[in-house]
C-alpha atoms as a PDB file:
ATOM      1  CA  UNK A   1     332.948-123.735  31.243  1.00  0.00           C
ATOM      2  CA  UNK A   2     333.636-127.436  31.743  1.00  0.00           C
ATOM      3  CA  UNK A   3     334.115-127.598  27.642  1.00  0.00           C
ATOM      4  CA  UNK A   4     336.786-124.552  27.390  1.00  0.00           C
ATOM      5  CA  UNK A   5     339.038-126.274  30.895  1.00  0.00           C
ATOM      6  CA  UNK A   6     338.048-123.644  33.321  1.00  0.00           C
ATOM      7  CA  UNK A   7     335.944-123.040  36.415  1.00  0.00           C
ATOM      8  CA  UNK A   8     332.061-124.277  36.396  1.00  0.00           C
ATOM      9  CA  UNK A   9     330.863-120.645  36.977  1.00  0.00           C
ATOM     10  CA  UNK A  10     333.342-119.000  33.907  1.00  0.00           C
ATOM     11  CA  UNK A  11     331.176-118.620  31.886  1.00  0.00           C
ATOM     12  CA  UNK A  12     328.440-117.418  33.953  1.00  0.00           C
ATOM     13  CA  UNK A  13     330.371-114.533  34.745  1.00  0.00           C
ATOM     14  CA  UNK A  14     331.474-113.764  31.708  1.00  0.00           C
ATOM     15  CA  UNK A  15     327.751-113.589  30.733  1.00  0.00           C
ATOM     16  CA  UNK A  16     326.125-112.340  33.723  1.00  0.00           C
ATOM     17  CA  UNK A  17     328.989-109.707  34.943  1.00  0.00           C
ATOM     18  CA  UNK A  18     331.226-109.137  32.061  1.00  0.00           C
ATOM     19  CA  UNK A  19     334.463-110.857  33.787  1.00  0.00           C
ATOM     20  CA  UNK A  20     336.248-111.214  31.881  1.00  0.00           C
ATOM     21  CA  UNK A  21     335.807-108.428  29.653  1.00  0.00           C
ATOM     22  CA  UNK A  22     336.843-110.639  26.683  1.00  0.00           C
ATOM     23  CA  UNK A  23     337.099-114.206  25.931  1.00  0.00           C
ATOM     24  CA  UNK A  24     340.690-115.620  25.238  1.00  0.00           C
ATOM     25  CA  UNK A  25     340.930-116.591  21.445  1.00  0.00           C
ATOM     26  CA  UNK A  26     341.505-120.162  22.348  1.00  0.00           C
ATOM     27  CA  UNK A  27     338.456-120.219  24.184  1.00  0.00           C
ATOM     28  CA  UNK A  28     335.959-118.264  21.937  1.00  0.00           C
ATOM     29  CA  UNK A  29     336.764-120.472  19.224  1.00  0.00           C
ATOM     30  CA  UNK A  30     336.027-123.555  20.776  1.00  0.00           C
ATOM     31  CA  UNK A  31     332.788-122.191  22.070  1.00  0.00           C
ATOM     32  CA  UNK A  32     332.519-120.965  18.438  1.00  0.00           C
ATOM     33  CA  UNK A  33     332.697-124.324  17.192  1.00  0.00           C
ATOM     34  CA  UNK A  34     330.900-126.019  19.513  1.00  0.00           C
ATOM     35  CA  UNK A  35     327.623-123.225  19.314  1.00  0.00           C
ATOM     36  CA  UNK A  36     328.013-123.066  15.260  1.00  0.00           C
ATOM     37  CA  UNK A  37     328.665-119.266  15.244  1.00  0.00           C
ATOM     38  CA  UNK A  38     330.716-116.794  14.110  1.00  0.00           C
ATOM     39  CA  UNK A  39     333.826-116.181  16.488  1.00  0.00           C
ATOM     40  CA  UNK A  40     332.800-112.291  16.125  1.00  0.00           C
ATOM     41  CA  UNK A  41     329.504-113.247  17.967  1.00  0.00           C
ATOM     42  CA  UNK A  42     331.665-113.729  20.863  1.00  0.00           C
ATOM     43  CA  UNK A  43     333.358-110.556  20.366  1.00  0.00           C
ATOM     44  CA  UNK A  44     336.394-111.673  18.018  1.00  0.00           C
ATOM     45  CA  UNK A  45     337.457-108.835  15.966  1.00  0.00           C
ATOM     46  CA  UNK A  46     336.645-108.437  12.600  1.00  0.00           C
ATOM     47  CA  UNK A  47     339.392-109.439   9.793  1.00  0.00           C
ATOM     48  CA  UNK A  48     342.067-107.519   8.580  1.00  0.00           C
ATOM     49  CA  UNK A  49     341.184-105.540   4.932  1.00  0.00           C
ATOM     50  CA  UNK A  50     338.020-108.596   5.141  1.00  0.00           C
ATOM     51  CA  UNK A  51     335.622-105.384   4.213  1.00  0.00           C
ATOM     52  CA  UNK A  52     333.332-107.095   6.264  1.00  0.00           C
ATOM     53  CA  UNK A  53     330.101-105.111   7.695  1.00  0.00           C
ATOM     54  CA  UNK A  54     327.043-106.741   9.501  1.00  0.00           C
ATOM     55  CA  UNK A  55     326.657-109.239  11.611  1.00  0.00           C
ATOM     56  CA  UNK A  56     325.553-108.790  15.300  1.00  0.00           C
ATOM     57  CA  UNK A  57     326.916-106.321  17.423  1.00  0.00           C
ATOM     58  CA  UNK A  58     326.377-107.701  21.435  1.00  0.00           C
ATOM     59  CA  UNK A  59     325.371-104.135  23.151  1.00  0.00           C
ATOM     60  CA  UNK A  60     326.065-103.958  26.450  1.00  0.00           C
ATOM     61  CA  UNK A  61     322.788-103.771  28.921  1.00  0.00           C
ATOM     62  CA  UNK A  62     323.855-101.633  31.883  1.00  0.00           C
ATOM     63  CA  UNK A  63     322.282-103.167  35.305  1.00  0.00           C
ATOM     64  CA  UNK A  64     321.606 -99.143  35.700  1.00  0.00           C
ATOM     65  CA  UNK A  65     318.093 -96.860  35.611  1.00  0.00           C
ATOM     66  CA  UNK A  66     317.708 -93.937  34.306  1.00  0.00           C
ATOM     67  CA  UNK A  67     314.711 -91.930  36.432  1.00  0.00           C
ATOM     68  CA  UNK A  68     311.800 -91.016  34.613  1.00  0.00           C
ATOM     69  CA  UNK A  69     309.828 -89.662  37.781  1.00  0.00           C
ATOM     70  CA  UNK A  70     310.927 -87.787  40.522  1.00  0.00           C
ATOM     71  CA  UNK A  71     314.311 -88.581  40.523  1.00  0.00           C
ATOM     72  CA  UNK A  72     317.048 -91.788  41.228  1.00  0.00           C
ATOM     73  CA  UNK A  73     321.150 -91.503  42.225  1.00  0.00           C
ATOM     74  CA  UNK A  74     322.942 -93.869  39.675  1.00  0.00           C
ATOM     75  CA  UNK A  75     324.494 -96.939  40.723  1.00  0.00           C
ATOM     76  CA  UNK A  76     327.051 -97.732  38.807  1.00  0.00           C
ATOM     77  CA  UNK A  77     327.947 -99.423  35.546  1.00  0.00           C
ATOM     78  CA  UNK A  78     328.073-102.662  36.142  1.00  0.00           C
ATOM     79  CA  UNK A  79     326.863-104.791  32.961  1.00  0.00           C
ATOM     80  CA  UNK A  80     324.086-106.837  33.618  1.00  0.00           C
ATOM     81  CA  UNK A  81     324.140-108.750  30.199  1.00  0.00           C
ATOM     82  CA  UNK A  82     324.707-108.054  26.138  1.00  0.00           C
ATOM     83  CA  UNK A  83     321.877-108.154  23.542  1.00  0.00           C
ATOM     84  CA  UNK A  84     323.214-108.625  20.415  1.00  0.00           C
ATOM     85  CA  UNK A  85     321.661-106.289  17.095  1.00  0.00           C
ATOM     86  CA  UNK A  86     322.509-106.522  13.776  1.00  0.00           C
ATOM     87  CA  UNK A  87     325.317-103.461  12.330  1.00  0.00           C
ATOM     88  CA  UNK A  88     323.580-102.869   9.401  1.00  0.00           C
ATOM     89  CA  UNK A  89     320.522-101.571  11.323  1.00  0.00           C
ATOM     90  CA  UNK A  90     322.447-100.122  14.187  1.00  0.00           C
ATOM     91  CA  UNK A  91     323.974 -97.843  11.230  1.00  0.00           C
ATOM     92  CA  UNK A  92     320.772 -96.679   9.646  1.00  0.00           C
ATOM     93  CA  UNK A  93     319.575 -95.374  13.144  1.00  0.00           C
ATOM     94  CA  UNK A  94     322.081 -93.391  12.494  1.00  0.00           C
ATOM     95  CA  UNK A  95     324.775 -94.338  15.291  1.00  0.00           C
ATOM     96  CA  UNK A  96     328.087 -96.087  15.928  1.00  0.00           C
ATOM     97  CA  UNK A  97     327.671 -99.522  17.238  1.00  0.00           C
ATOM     98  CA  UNK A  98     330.437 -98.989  19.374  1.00  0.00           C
ATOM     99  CA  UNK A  99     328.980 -96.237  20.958  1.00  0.00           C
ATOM    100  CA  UNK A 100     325.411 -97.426  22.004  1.00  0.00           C
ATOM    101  CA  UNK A 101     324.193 -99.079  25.513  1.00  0.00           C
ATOM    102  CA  UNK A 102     320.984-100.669  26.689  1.00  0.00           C
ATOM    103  CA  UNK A 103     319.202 -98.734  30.137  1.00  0.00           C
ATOM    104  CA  UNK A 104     316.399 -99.236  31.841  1.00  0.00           C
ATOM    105  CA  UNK A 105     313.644 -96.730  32.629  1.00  0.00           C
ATOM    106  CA  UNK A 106     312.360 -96.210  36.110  1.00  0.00           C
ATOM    107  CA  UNK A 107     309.460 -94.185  37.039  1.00  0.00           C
ATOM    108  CA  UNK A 108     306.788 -92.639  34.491  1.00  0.00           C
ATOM    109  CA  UNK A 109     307.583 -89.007  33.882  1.00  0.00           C
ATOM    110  CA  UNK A 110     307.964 -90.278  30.649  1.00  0.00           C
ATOM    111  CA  UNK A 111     304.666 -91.363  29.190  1.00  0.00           C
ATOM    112  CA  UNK A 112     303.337 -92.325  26.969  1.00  0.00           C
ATOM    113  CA  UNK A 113     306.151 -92.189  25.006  1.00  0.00           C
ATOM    114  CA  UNK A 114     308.873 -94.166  27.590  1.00  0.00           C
ATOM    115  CA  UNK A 115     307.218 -96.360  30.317  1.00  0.00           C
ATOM    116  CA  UNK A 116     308.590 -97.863  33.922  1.00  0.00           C
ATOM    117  CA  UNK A 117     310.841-101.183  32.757  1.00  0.00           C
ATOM    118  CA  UNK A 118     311.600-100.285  29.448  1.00  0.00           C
ATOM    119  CA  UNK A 119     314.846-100.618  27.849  1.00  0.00           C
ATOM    120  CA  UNK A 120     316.297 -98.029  25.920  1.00  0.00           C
ATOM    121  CA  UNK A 121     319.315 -97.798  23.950  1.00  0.00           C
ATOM    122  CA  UNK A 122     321.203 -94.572  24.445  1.00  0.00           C
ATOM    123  CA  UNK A 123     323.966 -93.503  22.294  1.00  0.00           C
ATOM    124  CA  UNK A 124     326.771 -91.646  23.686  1.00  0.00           C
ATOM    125  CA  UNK A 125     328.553 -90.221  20.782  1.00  0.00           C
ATOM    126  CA  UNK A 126     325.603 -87.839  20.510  1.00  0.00           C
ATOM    127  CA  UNK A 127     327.099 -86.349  23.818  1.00  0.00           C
ATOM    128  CA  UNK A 128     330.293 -85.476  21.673  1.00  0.00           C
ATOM    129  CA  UNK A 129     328.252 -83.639  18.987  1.00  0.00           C
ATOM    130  CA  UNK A 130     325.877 -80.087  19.036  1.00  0.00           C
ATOM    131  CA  UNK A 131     322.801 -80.752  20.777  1.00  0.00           C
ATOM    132  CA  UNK A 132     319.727 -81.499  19.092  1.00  0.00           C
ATOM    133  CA  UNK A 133     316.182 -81.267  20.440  1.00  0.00           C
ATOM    134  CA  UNK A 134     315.083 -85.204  21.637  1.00  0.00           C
ATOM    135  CA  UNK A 135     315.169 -87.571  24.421  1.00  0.00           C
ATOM    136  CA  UNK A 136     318.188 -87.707  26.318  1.00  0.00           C
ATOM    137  CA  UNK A 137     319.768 -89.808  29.550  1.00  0.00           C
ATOM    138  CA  UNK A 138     321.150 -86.914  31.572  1.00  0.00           C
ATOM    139  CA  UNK A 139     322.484 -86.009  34.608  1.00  0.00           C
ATOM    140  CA  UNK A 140     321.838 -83.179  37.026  1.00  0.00           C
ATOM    141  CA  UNK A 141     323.166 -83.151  40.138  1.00  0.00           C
ATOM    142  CA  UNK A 142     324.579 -85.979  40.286  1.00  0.00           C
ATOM    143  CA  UNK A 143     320.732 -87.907  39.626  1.00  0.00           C
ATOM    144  CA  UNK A 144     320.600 -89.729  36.227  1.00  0.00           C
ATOM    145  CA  UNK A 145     317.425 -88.943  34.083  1.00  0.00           C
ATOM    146  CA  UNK A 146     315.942 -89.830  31.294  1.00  0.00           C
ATOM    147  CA  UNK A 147     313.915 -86.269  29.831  1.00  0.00           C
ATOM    148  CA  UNK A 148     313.267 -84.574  26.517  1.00  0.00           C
ATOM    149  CA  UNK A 149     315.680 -81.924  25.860  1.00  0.00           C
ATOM    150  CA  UNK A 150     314.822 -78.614  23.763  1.00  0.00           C
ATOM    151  CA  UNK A 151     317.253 -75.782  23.275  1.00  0.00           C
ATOM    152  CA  UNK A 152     315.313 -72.333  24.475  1.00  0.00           C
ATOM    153  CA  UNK A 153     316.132 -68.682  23.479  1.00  0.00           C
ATOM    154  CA  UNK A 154     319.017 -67.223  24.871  1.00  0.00           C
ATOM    155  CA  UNK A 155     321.017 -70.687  24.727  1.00  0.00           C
ATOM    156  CA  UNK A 156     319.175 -71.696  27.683  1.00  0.00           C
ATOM    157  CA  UNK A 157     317.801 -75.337  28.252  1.00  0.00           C
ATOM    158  CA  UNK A 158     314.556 -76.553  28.530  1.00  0.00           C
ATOM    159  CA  UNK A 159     314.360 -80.103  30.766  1.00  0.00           C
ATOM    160  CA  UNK A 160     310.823 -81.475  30.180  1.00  0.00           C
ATOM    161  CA  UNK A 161     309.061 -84.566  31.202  1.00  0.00           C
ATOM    162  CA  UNK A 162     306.394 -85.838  28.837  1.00  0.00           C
ATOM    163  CA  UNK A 163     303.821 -86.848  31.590  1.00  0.00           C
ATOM    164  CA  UNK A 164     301.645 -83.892  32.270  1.00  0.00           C
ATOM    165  CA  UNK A 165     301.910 -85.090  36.282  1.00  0.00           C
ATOM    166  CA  UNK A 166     305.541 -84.315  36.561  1.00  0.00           C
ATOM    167  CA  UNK A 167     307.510 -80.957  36.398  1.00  0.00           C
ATOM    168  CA  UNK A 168     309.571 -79.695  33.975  1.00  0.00           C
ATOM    169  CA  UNK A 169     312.622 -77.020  34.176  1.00  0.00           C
ATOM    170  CA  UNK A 170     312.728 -74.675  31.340  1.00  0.00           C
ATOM    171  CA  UNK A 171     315.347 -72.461  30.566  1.00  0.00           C
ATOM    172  CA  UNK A 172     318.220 -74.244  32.597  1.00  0.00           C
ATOM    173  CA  UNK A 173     321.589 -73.077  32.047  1.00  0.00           C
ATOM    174  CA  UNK A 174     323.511 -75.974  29.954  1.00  0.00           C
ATOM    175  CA  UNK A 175     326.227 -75.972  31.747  1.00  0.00           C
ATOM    176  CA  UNK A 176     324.468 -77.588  34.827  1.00  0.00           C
ATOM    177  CA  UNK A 177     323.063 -80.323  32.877  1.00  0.00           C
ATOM    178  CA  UNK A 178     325.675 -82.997  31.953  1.00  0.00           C
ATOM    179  CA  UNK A 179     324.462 -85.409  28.477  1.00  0.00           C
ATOM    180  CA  UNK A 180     325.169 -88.702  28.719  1.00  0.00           C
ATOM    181  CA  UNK A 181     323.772 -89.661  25.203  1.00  0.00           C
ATOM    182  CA  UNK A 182     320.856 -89.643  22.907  1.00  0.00           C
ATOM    183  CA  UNK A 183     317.565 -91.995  23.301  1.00  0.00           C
ATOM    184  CA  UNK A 184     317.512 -93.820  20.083  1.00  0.00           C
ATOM    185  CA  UNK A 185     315.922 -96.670  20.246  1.00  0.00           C
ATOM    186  CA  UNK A 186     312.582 -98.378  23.172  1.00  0.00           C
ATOM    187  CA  UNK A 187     312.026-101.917  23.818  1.00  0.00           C
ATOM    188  CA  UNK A 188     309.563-103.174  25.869  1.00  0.00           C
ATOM    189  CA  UNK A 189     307.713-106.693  26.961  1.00  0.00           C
ATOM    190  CA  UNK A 190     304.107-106.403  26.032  1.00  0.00           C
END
């Protein structure tokens, strides 16, 4: 903070809250400098016509849980840091850098496949396209969820948790389940 001529907790927030949103060129390239990275690190835009693709894209981790158990009322958005992945393998996952976010799981209605703490990274474009069968962050009822979604016959929805302990809701009408995005991608400490 002290090295760009602002505040002593600046930077902190930037990191830790996301405030503000972007770094002023000015600043970003001194911090650039000074860290021996790329400016885009920091979240400079590409160049112009550069043809550029790669590099680290800093995804957003949401300071939000999605409930895998009986159930949890989302708080929020707020950003609770940025983990940075390279494009290149972003792309063969098959998504849009642009579109993906880190959440945390809470609960176990997920095993053994998602477990309480992990991270996953959730892609929201999938909302925008036809559903396909998988893991999904959803909401119903205003309670954000992380289950396995799997169209059933008559255009119905199945909502199923993984964990034998734990119910599932088949045939739901779609129109009462709202999808935030497609599971994509687990981390987890071991």
């Amino acid at each position: 903070s002290r090295l760009v001529g602002r505040n002593p907790a600046y930077i902190q927030q930037y990191i830790k809250r996301g405030s503000p949103k972007n770094l002023p060129e000015r600043e970003r390239n001194i911090l650039a400098r000074y860290y021996g990275v790329a400016p885009q690190l920091l979240g400079a835009p590409e160049e112009e016509g550069s043809g550029k693709r790669g590099g680290l894209k800093l995804v957003p981790k949401l300071a939000v849980g999605a409930s895998a158990g009986a159930g949890a009322l989302a708080e929020g958005e707020a950003l609770a840091g940025k983990v940075g992945f390279d494009e290149a393998w972003l792309r063969k996952l098959g998504v849009e850098p642009r579109n993906v976010s880190l959440i945390r799981v809470e609960g176990d209605s997920m095993q053994p496949v998602l477990s309480d703490g992990d991270d996953i990274m959730v892609d929201k474009g999938a909302a925008l396209k036809p559903l396909r069968d998988g893991i999904h962050v959803i909401r119903i009822d205003g309670v954000l969820m992380v289950k396995r979604l799997a169209r059933a016959p008559g255009g119905r929805l199945s909502v199923l948790s993984d964990n034998p302990a734990y119910p599932s809701w088949p045939e739901r009408d779609p129109a009462e389940v709202q999808v935030i995005g497609r599971v994509v991608w687990v981390g987890r400490r071991l």
